[in-house]
Protein backbone atom coordinates (compact mmCIF):
# COMPACT_ATOMS: atom_id res chain seq x y z
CA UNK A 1 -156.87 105.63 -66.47
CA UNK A 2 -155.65 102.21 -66.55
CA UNK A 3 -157.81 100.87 -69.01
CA UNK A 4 -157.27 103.83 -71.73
CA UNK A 5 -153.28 103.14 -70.90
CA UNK A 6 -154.30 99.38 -72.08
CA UNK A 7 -156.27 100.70 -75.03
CA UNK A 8 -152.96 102.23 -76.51
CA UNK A 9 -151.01 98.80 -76.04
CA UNK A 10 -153.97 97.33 -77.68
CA UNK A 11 -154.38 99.87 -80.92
CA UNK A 12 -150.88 98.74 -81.43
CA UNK A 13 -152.05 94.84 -81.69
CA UNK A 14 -154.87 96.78 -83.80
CA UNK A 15 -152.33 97.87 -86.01
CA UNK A 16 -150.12 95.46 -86.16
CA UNK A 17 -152.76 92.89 -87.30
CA UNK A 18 -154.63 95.33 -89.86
CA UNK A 19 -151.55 95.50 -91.69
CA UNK A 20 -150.17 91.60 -91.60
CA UNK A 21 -151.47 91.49 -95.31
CA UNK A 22 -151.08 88.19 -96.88
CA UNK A 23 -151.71 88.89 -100.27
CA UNK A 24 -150.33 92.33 -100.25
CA UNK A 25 -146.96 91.44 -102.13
CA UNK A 26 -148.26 89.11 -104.70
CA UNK A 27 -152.00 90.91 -105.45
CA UNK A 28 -150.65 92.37 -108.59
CA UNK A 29 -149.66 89.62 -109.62
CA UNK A 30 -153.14 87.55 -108.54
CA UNK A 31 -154.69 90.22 -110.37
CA UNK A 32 -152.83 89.93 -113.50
CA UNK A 33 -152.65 85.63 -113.44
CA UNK A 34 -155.52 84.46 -111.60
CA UNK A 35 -158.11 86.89 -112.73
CA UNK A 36 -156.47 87.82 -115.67
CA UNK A 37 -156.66 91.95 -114.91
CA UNK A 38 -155.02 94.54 -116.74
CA UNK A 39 -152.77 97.60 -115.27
CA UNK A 40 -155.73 99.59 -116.13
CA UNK A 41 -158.21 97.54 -114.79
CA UNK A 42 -156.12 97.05 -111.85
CA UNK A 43 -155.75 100.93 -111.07
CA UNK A 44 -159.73 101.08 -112.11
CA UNK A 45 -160.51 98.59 -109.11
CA UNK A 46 -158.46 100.53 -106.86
CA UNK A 47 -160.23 103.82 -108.05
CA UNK A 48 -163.59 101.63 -106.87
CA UNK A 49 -162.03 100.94 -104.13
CA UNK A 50 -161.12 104.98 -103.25
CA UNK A 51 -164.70 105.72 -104.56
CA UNK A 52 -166.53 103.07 -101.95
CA UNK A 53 -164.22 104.61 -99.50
CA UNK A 54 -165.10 108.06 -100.10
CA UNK A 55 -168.97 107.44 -99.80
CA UNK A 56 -168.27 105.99 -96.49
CA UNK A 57 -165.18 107.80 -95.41
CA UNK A 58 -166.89 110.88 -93.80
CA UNK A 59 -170.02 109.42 -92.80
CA UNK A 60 -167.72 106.48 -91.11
CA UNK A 61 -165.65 109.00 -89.08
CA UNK A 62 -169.13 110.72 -88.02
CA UNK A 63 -170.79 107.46 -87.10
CA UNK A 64 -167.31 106.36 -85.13
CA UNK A 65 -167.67 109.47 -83.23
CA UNK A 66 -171.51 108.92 -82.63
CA UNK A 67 -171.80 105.36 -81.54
CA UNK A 68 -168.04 104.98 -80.12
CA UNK A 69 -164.63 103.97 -81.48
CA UNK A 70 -164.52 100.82 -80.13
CA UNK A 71 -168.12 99.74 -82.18
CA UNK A 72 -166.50 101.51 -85.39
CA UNK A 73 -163.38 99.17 -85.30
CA UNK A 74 -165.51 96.02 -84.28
CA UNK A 75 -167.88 96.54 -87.30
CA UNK A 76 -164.85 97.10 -89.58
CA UNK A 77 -162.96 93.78 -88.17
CA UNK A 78 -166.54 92.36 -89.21
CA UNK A 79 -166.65 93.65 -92.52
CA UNK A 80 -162.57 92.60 -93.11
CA UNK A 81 -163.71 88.60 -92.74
CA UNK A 82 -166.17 89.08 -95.15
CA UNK A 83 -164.14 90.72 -97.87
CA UNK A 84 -161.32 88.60 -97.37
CA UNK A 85 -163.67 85.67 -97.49
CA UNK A 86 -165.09 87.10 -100.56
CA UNK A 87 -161.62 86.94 -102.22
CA UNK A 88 -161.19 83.17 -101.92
CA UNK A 89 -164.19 82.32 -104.38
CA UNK A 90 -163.34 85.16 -106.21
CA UNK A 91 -163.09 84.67 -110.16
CA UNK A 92 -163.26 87.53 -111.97
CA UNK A 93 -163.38 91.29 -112.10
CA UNK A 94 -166.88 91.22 -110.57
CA UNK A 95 -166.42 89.32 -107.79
CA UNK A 96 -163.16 90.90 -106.88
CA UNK A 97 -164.57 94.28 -106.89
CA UNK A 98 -167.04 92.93 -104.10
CA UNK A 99 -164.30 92.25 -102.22
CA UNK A 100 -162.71 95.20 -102.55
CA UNK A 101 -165.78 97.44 -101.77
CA UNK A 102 -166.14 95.19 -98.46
CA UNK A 103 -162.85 95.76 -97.53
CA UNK A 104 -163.07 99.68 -98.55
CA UNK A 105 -165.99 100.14 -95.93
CA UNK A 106 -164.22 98.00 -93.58
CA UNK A 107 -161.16 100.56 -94.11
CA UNK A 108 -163.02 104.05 -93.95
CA UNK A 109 -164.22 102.67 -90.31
CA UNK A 110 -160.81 102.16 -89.51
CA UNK A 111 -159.93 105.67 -91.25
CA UNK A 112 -159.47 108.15 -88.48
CA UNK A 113 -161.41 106.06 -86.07
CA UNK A 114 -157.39 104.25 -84.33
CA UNK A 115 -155.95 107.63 -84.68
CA UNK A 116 -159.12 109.45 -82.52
CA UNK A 117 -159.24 106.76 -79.99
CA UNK A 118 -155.47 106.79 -80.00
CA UNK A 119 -155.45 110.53 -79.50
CA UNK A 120 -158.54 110.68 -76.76
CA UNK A 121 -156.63 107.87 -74.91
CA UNK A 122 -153.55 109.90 -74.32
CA UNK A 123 -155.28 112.74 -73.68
CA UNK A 124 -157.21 111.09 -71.25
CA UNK A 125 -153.84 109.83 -69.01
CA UNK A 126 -152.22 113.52 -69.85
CA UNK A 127 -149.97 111.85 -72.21
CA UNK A 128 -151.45 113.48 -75.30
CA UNK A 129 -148.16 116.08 -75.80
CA UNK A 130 -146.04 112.80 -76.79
CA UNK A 131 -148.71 111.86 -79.20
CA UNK A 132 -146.41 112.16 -82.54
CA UNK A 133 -144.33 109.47 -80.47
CA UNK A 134 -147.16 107.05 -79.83
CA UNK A 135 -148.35 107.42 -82.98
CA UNK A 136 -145.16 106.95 -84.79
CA UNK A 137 -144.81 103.32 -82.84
CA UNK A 138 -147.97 102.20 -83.61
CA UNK A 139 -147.53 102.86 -87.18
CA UNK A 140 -144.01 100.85 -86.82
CA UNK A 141 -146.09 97.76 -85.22
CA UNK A 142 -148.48 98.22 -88.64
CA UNK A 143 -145.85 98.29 -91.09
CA UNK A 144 -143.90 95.50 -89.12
CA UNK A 145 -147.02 93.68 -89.64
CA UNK A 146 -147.19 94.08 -93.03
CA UNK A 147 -143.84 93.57 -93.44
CA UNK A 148 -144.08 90.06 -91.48
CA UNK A 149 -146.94 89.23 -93.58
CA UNK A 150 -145.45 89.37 -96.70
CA UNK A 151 -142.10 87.98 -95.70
CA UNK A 152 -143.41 84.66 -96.95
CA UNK A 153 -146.11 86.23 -99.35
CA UNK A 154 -144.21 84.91 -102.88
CA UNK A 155 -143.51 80.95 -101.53
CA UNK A 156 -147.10 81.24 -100.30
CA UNK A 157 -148.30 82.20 -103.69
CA UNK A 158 -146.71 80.01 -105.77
CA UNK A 159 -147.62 76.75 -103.72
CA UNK A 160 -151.49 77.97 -103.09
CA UNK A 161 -152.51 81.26 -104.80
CA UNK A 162 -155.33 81.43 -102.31
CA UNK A 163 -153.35 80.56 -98.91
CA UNK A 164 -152.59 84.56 -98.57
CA UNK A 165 -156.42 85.17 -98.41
CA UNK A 166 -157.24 82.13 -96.14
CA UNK A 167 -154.79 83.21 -93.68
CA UNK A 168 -156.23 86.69 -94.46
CA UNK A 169 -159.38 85.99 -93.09
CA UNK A 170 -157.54 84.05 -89.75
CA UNK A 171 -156.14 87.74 -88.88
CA UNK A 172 -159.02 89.78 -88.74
CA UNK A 173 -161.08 87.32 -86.83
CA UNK A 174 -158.46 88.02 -84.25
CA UNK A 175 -158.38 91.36 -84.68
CA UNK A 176 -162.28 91.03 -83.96
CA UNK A 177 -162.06 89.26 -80.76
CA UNK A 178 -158.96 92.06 -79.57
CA UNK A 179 -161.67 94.64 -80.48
CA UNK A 180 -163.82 93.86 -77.37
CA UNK A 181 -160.59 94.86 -74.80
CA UNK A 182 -160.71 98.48 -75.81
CA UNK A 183 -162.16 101.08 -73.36
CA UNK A 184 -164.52 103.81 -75.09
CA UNK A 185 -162.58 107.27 -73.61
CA UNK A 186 -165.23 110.25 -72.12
CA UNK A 187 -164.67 113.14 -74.77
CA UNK A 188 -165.88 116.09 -75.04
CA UNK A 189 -169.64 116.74 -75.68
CA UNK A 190 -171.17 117.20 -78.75
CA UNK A 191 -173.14 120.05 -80.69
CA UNK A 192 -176.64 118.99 -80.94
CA UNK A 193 -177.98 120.87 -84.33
CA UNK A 194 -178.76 118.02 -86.58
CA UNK A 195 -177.03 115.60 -87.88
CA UNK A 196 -176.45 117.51 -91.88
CA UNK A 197 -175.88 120.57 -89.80
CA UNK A 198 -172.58 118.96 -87.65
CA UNK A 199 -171.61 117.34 -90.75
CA UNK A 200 -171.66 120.79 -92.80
CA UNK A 201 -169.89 122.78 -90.19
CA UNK A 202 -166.94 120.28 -89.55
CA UNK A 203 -166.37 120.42 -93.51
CA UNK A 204 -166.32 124.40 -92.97
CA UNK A 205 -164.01 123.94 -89.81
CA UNK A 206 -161.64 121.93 -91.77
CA UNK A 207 -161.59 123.40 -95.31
CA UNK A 208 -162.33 127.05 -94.49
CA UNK A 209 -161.96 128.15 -90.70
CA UNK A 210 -158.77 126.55 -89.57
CA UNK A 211 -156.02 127.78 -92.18
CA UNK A 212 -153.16 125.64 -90.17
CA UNK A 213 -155.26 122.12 -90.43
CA UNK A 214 -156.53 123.02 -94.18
CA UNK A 215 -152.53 123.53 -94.83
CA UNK A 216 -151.78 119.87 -92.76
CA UNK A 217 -154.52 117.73 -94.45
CA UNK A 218 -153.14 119.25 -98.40
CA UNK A 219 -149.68 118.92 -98.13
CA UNK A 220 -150.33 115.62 -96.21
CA UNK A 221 -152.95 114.25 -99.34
CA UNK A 222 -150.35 115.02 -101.80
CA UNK A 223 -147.53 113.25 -100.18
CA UNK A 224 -149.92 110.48 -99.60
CA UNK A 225 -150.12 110.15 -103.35
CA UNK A 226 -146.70 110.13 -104.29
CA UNK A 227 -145.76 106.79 -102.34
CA UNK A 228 -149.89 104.94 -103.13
CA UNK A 229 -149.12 105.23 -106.42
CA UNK A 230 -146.04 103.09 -106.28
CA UNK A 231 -147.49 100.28 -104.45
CA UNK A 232 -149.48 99.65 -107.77
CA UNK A 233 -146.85 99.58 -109.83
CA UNK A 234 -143.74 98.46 -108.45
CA UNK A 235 -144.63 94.59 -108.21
CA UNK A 236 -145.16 94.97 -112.24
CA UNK A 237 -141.70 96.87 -112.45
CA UNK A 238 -139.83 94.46 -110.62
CA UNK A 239 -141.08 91.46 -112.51
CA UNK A 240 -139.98 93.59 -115.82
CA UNK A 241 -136.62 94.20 -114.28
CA UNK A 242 -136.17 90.49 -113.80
CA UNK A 243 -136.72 90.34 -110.04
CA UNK A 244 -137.52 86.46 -108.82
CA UNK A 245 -140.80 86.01 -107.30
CA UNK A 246 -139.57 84.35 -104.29
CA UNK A 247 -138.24 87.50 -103.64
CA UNK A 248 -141.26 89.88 -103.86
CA UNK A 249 -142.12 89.04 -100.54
CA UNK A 250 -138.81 89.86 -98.70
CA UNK A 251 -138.58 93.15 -100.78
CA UNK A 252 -142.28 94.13 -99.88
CA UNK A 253 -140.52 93.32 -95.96
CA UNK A 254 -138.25 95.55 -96.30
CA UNK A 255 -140.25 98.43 -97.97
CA UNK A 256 -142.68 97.98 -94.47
CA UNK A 257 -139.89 97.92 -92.04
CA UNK A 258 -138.49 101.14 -93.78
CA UNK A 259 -141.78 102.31 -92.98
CA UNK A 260 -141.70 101.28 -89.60
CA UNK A 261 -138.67 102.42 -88.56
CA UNK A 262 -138.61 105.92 -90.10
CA UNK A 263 -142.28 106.26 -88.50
CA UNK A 264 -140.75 105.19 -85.07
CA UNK A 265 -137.96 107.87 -85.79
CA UNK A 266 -140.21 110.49 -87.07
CA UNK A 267 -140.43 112.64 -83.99
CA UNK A 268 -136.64 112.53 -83.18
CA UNK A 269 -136.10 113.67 -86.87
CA UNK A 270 -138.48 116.50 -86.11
CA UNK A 271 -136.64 117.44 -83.53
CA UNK A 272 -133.86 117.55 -84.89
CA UNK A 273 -134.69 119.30 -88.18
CA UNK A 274 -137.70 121.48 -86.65
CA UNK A 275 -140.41 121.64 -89.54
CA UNK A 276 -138.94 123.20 -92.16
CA UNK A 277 -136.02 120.85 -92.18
CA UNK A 278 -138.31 117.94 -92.18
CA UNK A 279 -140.71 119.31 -94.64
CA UNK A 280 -137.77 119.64 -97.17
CA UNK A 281 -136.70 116.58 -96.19
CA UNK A 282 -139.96 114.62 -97.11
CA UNK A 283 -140.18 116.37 -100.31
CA UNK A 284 -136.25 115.25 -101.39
CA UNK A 285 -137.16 111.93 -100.73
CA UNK A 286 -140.14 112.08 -103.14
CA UNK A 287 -138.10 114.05 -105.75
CA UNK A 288 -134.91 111.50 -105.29
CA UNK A 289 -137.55 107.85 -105.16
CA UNK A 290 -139.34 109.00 -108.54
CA UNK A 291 -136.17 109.94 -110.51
CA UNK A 292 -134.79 106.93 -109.68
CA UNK A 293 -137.23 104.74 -109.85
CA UNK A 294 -138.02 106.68 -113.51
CA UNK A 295 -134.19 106.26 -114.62
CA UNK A 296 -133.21 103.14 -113.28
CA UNK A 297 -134.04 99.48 -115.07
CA UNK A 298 -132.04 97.18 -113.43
CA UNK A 299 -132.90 94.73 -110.78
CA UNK A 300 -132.16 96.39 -108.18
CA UNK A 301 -133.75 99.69 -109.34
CA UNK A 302 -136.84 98.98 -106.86
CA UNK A 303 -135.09 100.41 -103.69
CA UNK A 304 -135.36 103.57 -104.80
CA UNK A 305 -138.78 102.53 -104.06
CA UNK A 306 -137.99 102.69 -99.97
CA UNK A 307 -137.17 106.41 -100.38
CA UNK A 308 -140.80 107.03 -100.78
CA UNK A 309 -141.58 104.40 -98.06
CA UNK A 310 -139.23 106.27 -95.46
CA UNK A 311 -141.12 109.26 -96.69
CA UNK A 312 -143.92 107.85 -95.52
CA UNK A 313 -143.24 106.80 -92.43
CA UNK A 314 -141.80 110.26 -91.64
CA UNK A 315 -144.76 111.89 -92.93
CA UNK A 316 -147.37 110.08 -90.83
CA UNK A 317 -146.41 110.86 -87.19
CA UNK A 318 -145.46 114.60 -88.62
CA UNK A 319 -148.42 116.03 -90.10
CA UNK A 320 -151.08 113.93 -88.14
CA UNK A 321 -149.62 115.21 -85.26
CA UNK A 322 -150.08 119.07 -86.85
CA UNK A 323 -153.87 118.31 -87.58
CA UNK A 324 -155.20 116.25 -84.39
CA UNK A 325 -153.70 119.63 -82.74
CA UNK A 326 -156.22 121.62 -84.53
CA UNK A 327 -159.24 119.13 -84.13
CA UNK A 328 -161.74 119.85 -81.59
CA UNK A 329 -162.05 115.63 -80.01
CA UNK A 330 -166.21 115.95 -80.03
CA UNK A 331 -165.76 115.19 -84.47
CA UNK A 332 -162.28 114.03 -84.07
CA UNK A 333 -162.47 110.69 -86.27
CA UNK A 334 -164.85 112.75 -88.69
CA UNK A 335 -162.73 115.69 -89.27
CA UNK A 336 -159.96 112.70 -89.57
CA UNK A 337 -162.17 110.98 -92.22
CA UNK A 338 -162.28 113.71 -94.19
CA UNK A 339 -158.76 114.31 -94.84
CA UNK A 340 -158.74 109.94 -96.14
CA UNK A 341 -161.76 111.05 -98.20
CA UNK A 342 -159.84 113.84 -100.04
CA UNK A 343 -157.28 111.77 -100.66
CA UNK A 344 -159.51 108.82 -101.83
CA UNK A 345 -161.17 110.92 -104.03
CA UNK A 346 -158.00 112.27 -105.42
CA UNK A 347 -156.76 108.74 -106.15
CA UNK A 348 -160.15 107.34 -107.88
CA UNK A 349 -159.47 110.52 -110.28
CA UNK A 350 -156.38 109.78 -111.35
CA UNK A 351 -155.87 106.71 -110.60
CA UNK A 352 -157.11 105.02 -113.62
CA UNK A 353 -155.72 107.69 -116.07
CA UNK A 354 -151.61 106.67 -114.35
CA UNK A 355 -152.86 103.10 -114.83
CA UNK A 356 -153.55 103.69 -118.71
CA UNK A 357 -150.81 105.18 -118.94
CA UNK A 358 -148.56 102.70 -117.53
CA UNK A 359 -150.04 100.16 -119.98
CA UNK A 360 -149.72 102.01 -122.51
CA UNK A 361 -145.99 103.77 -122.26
CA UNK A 362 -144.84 101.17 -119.43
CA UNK A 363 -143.98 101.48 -115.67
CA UNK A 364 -140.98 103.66 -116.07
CA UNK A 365 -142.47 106.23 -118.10
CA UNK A 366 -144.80 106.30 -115.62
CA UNK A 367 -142.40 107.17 -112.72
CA UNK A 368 -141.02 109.91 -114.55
CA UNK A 369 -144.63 111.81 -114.86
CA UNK A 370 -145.15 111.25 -111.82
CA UNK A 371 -141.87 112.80 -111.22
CA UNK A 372 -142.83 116.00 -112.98
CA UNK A 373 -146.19 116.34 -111.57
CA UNK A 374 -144.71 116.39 -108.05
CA UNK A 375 -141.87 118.56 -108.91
CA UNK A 376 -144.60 121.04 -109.65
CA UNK A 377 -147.47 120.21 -107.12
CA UNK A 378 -145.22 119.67 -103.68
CA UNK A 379 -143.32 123.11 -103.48
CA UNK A 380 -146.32 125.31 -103.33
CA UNK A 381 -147.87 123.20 -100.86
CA UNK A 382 -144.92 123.45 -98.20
CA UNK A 383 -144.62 126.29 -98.06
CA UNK A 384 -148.48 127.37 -97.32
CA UNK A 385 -148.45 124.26 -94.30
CA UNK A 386 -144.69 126.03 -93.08
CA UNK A 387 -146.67 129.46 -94.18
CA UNK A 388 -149.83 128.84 -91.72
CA UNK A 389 -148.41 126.69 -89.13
CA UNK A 390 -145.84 129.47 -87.99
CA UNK A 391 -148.70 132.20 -88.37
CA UNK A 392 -149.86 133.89 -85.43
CA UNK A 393 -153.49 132.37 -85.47
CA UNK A 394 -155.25 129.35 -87.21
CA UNK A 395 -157.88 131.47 -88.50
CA UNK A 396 -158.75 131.15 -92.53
């Protein structure tokens, strides 16, 4: 019991350190400057990215569950160096797509995998009722590393381009070595009917039998796409608006500590507002960050920007709480790597068509689509997750 207490102290070094990212607040621009990328190309490669993701994202989550969550994140902190690596002799749209596959695998391990052994660890020391808590803190250490990361990200940039990405590669090799503290939790036994056979009947589970988790994992894809999106755009729209680039790095900060603390917060907001409140809160904030960000042009028109990232880090703890409820733990991380392959999948759809669009019609326009297509796409979905998670079984 003591060790899978120490595993939950060290998912939250886990966290913190998968999320210092370097590069994070300036990659646009490296994109755009370095390797001389369009928007389009830009949301392309991130469409790539999805698209290695979703190859891997499922049968990730199964392997994690097979060979153990601590391998799973020790391969992944593996396959981090090397991508990050990769981007330091990177020169072109080639090479940084190599990267970026690397570091998709490296992320669909990840995918699911912290949140399972996260989950099985509380449930293991009878803490697992307080598990929206414990996973809204160690989402606040990951956005407070991200946020630390890219505190310094523009002064980096502009005196080396590549000093992000060698100090990129410097946190995942300790993330590796922190890797071989964690304790693999006992968890329920498995099914044994074939490998294709488990696969096909967790899809089933999730997509068809359970009615409340198929209701969690949509409304919590969607909402997951309104604030990606941004992330993609907003370092172009605040160089557009006139925003310094010494100051990209303190705003991308503050956009992660927003996270942080409204993911620390979530559960008391819960609380507070039981689920419908919160459900209508999270989709206000989406309504209230695009309009904004779709109306305003000024320089400081990017923190309507943190009204999606509080979204965010309300949503998290919320609905990930909801679906690791309905997950039986023998396929927890691969019933959890499904819902990241949806929404990878979603993204390498559409991705690339916002991205021509934004070159094409500019970032603002872009905000304001966006606007419209979740003023239609987020009601509906509410109300089936408030629909199905009050019902009086989770039967489809």
């Amino acid at each position: 019991m003591t060790s899978l207490r120490r595993n939950v102290s060290l998912l939250y070094a886990f966290s913190f350190l998968q999320m210092t990212l370097f590069p994070m607040a300036v990659i646009t621009l490296f994109w755009k400057d370095r390797i001389g990328l369009s928007l389009s190309q830009i949301l392309l490669l991130q469409s790539i990215f999805a698209v290695a993701m979703v190859v891997m994202e499922y049968p990730s989550g199964y392997i994690s569950d097979r060979i153990g969550y601590r391998t799973a994140l020790t391969f992944a902190s593996l396959l981090g160096i090397l991508g990050w690596g990769f981007y330091t002799v990177a020169a072109s749209f080639h090479d940084v797509l190599i990267a970026e596959i690397l570091l998709g695998i490296s992320t669909s391990f990840i995918s699911g995998t912290d949140s399972a052994l996260l989950y099985e660890s509380l449930k293991g020391t009878g803490d697992e009722p307080a598990y929206a808590r414990f996973e809204g803190r160690s989402t606040g250490f990951g956005q407070t590393g991200e946020a630390a990361g890219a505190l310094f990200a523009g002064v980096l940039y502009a005196r080396y381009p590549l000093l992000p990405f060698i100090l990129q590669v410097g946190v995942w090799v300790l993330a590796l070595l922190l890797t071989r503290g964690l304790t693999e939790p006992r968890r329920e036994p498995r099914l044994h009917g074939g490998h294709l056979k488990e696969a096909l009947a967790s899809a089933r589970y999730v997509f068809i039998e359970n009615r409340r988790l198929r209701a969690a994992i949509l409304l919590s894809i969607v909402l997951g796409l309104s604030s990606f999106y941004p992330v993609w755009l907003i370092q172009p729209y605040m160089r557009d608006a006139g925003v310094p680039l010494a100051s990209f790095g303190p705003i991308w900060a503050g956009a992660n500590l927003t996270v942080a603390f409204c993911a620390i917060l979530s559960h008391r907001v819960r609380a507070v507002l039981g689920d419908r409140g919160m459900v209508l809160l999270l989709v206000l904030l989406v309504w209230g960050g695009f309009l904004g960000l779709g109306l305003a042009a000024g320089v400081w028109g990017f923190l309507f920007y943190y009204l999606l990232t509080a979204m965010r880090g309300m949503k998290g703890p919320f609905l990930l709480h909801a679906a690791q409820a309905e997950i039986p733990s023998a396929n927890r991380a691969g019933m959890l790597s499904l819902q990241s392959l949806c929404f990878r999948l979603l993204f390498a759809i559409t991705g690339p068509l916002v991205g021509m669009y934004a070159d094409t019609c500019g970032v603002g326009k872009t905000f304001q689509l966006l606007l419209i297509a979740f003023l239609l796409a987020l009601p509906p979905l509410a109300w089936l997750f408030l629909n199905h998670r009050h019902g009086k079984d989770a039967g489809g």
